[in-house]
Protein backbone atom coordinates (compact mmCIF):
# COMPACT_ATOMS: atom_id res chain seq x y z
CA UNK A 1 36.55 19.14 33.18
CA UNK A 2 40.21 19.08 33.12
CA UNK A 3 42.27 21.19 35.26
CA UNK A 4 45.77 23.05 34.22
CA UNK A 5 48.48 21.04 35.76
CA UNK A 6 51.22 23.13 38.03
CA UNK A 7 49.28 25.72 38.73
CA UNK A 8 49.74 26.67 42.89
CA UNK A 9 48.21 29.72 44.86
CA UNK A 10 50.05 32.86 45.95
CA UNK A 11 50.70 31.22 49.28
CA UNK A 12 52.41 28.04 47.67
CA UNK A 13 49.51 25.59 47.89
CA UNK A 14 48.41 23.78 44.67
CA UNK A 15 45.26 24.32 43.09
CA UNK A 16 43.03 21.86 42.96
CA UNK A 17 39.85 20.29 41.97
CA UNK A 18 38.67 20.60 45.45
CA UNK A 19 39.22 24.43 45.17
CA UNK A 20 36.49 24.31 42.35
CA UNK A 21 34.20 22.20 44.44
CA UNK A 22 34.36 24.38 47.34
CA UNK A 23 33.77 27.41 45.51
CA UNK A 24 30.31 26.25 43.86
CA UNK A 25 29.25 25.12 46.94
CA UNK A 26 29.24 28.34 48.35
CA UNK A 27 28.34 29.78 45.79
CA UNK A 28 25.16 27.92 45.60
CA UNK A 29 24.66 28.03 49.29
CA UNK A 30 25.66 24.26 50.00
CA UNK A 31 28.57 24.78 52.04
CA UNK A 32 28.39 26.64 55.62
CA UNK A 33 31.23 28.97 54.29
CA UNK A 34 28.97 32.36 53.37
CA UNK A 35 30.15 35.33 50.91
CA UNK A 36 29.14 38.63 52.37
CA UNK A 37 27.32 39.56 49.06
CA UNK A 38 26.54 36.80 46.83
CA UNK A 39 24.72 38.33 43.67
CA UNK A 40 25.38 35.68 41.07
CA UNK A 41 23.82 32.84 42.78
CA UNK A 42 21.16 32.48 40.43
CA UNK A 43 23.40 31.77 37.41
CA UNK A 44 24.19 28.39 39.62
CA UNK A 45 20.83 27.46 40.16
CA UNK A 46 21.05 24.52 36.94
CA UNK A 47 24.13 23.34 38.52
CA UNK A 48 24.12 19.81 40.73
CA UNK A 49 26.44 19.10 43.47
CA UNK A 50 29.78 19.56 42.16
CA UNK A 51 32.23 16.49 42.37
CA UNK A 52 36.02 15.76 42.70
CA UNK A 53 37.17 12.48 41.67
CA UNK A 54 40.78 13.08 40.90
CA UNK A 55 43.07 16.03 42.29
CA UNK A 56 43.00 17.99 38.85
CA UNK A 57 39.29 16.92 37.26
CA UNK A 58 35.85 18.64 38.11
CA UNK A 59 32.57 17.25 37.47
CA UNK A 60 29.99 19.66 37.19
CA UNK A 61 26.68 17.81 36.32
CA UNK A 62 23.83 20.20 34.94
CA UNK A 63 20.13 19.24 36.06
CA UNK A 64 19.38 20.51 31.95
CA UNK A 65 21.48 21.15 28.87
CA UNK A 66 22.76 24.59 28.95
CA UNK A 67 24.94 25.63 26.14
CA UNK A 68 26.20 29.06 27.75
CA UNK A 69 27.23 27.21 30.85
CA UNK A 70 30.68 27.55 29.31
CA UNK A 71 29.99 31.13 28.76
CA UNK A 72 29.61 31.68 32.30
CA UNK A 73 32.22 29.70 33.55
CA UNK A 74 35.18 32.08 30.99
CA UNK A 75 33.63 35.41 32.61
CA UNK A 76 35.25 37.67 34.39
CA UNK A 77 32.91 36.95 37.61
CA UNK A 78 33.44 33.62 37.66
CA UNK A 79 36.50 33.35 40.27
CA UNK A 80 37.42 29.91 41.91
CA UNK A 81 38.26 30.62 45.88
CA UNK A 82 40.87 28.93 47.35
CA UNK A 83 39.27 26.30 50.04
CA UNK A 84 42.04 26.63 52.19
CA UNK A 85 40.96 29.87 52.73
CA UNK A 86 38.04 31.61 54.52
CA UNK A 87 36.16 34.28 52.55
CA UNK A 88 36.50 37.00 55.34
CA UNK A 89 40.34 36.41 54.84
CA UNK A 90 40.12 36.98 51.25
CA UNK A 91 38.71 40.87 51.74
CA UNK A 92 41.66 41.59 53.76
CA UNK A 93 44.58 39.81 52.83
CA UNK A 94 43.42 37.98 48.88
CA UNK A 95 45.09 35.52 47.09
CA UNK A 96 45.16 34.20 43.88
CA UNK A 97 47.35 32.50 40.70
CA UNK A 98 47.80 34.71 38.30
CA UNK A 99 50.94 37.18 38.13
CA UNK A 100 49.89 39.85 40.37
CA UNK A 101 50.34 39.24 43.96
CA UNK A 102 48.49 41.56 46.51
CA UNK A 103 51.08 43.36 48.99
CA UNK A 104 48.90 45.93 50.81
CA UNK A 105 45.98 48.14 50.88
CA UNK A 106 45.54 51.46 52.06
CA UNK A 107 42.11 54.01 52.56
CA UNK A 108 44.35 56.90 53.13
CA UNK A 109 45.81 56.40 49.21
CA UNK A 110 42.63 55.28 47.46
CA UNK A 111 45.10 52.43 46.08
CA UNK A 112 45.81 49.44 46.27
CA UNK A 113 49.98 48.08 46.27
CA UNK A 114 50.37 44.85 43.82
CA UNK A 115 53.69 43.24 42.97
CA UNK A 116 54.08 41.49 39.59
CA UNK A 117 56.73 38.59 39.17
CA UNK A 118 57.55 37.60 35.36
CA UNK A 119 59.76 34.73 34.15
CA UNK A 120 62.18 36.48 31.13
CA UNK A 121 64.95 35.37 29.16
CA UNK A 122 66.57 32.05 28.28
CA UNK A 123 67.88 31.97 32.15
CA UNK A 124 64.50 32.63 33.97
CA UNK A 125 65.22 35.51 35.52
CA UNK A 126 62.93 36.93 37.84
CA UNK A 127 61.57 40.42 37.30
CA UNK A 128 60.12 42.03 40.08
CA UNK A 129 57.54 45.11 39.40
CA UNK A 130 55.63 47.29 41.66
CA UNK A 131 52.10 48.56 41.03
CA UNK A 132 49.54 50.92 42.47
CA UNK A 133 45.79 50.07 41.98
CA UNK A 134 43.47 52.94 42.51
CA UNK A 135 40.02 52.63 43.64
CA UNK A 136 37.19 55.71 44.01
CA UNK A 137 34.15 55.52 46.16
CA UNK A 138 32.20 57.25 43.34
CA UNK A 139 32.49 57.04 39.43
CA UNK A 140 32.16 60.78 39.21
CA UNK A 141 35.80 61.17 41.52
CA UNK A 142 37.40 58.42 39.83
CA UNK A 143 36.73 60.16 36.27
CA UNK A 144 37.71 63.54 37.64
CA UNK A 145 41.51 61.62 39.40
CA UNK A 146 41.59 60.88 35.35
CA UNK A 147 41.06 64.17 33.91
CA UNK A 148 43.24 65.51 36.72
CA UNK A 149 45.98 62.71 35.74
CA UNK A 150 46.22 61.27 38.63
CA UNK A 151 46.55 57.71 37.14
CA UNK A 152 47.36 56.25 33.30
CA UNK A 153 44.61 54.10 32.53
CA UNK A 154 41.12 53.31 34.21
CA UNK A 155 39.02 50.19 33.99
CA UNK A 156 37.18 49.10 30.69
CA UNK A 157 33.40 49.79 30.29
CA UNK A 158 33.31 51.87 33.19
CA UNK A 159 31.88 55.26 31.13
CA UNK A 160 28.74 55.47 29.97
CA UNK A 161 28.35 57.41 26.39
CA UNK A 162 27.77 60.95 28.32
CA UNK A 163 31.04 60.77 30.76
CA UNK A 164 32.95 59.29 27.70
CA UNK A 165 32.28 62.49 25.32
CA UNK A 166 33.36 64.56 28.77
CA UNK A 167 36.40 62.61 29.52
CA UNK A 168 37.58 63.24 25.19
CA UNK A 169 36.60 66.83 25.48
CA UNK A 170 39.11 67.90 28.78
CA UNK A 171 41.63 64.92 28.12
CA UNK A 172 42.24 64.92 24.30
CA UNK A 173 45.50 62.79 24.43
CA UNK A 174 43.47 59.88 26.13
CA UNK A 175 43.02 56.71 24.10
CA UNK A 176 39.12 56.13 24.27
CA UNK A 177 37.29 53.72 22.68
CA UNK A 178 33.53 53.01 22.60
CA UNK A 179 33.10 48.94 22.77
CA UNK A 180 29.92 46.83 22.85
CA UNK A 181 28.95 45.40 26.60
CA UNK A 182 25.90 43.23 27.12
CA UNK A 183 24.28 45.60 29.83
CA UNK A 184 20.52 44.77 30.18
CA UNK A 185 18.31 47.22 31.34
CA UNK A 186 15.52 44.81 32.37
CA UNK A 187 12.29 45.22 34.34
CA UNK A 188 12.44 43.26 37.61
CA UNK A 189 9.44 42.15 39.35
CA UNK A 190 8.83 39.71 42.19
CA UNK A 191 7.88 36.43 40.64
CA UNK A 192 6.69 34.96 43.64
CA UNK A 193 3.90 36.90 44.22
CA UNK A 194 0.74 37.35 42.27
CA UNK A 195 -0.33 38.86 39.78
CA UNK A 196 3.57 38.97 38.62
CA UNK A 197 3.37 35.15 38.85
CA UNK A 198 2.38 34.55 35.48
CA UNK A 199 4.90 34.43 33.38
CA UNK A 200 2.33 35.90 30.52
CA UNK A 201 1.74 39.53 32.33
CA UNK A 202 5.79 39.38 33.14
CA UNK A 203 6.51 38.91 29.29
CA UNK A 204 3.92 41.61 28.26
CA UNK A 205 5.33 44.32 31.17
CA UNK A 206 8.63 43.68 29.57
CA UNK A 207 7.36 43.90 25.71
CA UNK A 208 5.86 47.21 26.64
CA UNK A 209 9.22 48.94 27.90
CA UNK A 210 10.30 51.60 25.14
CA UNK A 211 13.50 50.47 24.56
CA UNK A 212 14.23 52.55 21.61
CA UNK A 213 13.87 55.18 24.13
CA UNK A 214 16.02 54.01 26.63
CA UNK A 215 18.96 53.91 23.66
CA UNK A 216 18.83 57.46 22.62
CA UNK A 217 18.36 58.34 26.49
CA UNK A 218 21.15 56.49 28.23
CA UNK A 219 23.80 55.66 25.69
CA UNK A 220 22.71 58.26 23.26
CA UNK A 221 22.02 56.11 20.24
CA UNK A 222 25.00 54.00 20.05
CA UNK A 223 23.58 51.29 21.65
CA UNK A 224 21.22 47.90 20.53
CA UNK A 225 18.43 46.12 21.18
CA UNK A 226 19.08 42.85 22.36
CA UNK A 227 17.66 39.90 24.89
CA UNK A 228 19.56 37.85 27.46
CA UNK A 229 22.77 37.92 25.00
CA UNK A 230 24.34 40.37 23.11
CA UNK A 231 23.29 40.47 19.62
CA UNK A 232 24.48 40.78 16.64
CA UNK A 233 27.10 41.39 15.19
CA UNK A 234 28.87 41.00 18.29
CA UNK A 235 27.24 38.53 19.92
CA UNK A 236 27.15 35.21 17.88
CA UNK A 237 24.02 33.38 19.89
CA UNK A 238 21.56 36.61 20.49
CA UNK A 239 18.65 37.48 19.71
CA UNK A 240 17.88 37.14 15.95
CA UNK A 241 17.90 40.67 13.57
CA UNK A 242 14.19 39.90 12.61
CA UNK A 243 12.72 39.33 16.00
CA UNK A 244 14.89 42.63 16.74
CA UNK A 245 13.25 44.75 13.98
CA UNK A 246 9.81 43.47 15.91
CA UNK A 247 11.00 45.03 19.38
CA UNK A 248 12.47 48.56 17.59
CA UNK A 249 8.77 48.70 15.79
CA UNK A 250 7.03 47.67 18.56
C-alpha cells in the first residue's frame, strides 16, 4: 500500500510507513506501547505482522481474503498514531496531519481550542482561523447547549429518531436531517464458554431477537433490518432483500 508523499505531522516530522506499522502493532497488542481503551482490536485479528520496506509503502498481509479490509481501513476509527509519540501524550497534548491543529483544552469551558491553517490564493497566503470544539459529558446536556444555542452545529448521527423530533420541535431553524448509519443492535454472548460455544445455539439466540420490534421501538420505524453491513439501498455488499424479507417474517 502506497503512502501520500509530503505529508508531515503537526510537530514537523514526516509521516511514514513506520507510523502505520507502529500503529497496528498496538493495535493488535504486538508492541509494548498500550492504548488505555482499545475496543476495535478485534477488527485486526485477520491482520499479520505489519511490514515496512520502504519509507512511504505498507505491507499489510491478511492470514484470509477479506474484501471489507479496505472498508475498515477508510473509517472514521481507523487513525494511524504517530510512533514518535507515546499514546498517554496523545490524550493531553494530540497531534495529527490534517488542517486542524490542537492549541488547548479546557474542563472549565466544555471546549476544546483548534487553530486551522489554509493555503489561499495564487500567492499562498496563509490564513489563520480559530475554533472552539465543544464536548458534553452527557448526550442529554449537549442537545439541551443546542436548543439553548450555545453552539452552530453538533456532530452527525449523534440523535437517535426520539431526540431528533425534540431537537425540530424547540429549534425549527435547525438544519436536520435523518441519514442511514449501520448501528447493530446485536446479542452478545461469551463464546468461550459452553453452552454459547456452539456456534448453532449462538445463530438461533440471534434469529429469535424481534427485530421488527426493536425498529418501531428505538428508531421509531425509520430504520432496517440488516446483518454485519448496511443493506440496501445504502449499503452495496449487505445482506440480500430476500434473506431480509425472511428475518421481518420471521
Amino acid at each position: 500500500m502506497p503512502l501520500r508523499q509530503g505529508v508531515s505531522w503537526h510537530d514537523g516530522k514526516p509521516f511514514m510507513a513506520k507510523d502505520v506499522q507502529c500503529t497496528f502493532d498496538m493495535l493488535t497488542g504486538k508492541s509494548s506501547e498500550k492504548l488505555r481503551v482499545n475496543p476495535r482490536k478485534s477488527w485486526w485479528r485477520n491482520l499479520e505482522a505489519v511490514h515496512h520496506q520502504w519509507r512511504l509503502r505498507s505491507h499489510l498481509p491478511l492470514k484470509r481474503p477479506q474484501p471489507t479490509f479496505l472498508t475498515a481501513l477508510a473509517g472514521g476509527y481507523s487513525p494511524i498514531y504517530p510512533c514518535h509519540i507515546k499514546p498517554r501524550d496523545m490524550r493531553q497534548r494530540p497531534i495529527g496531519t490534517g488542517p486542524f491543529k490542537f492549541v488547548s483544552n479546557s474542563s472549565r469551558t466544555n471546549g476544546s481550542r483548534w487553530r486551522e491553517t489554509r493555503i489561499t490564493g495564487k500567492r499562498a497566503g496563509l490564513i489563520s482561523m480559530a475554533s472552539s470544539i465543544r464536548s458534553y459529558a452527557t448526550q442529554s446536556t449537549a442537545t439541551l447547549a443546542f436548543v439553548a444555542g450555545k453552539f452552530d452545529m453538533t456532530f452527525l448521527y449523534s440523535l437517535e429518531v426520539p431526540l431528533l423530533r425534540d431537537v425540530k420541535s424547540q429549534m425549527p431553524q435547525a438544519i436536520c436531517e435523518l441519514v442511514p448509519l449501520g448501528i447493530s443492535r446485536s446479542l452478545i454472548v461469551n463464546r468461550d464458554v459452553p453452552p454459547f460455544d456452539n456456534p448453532d445455539l449462538r445463530q438461533a439466540m440471534a434469529l429469535s431477537l424481534d427485530r421488527v420490534a426493536f425498529i418501531n421501538i428505538i428508531t421509531e420505524g425509520q430504520g432496517d433490518i440488516g446483518g454485519a453491513m448496511q443493506p440496501p439501498p445504502e449499503g452495496l455488499w449487505g445482506m440480500p432483500p430476500e434473506m431480509r424479507a425472511m428475518q421481518e417474517i420471521g
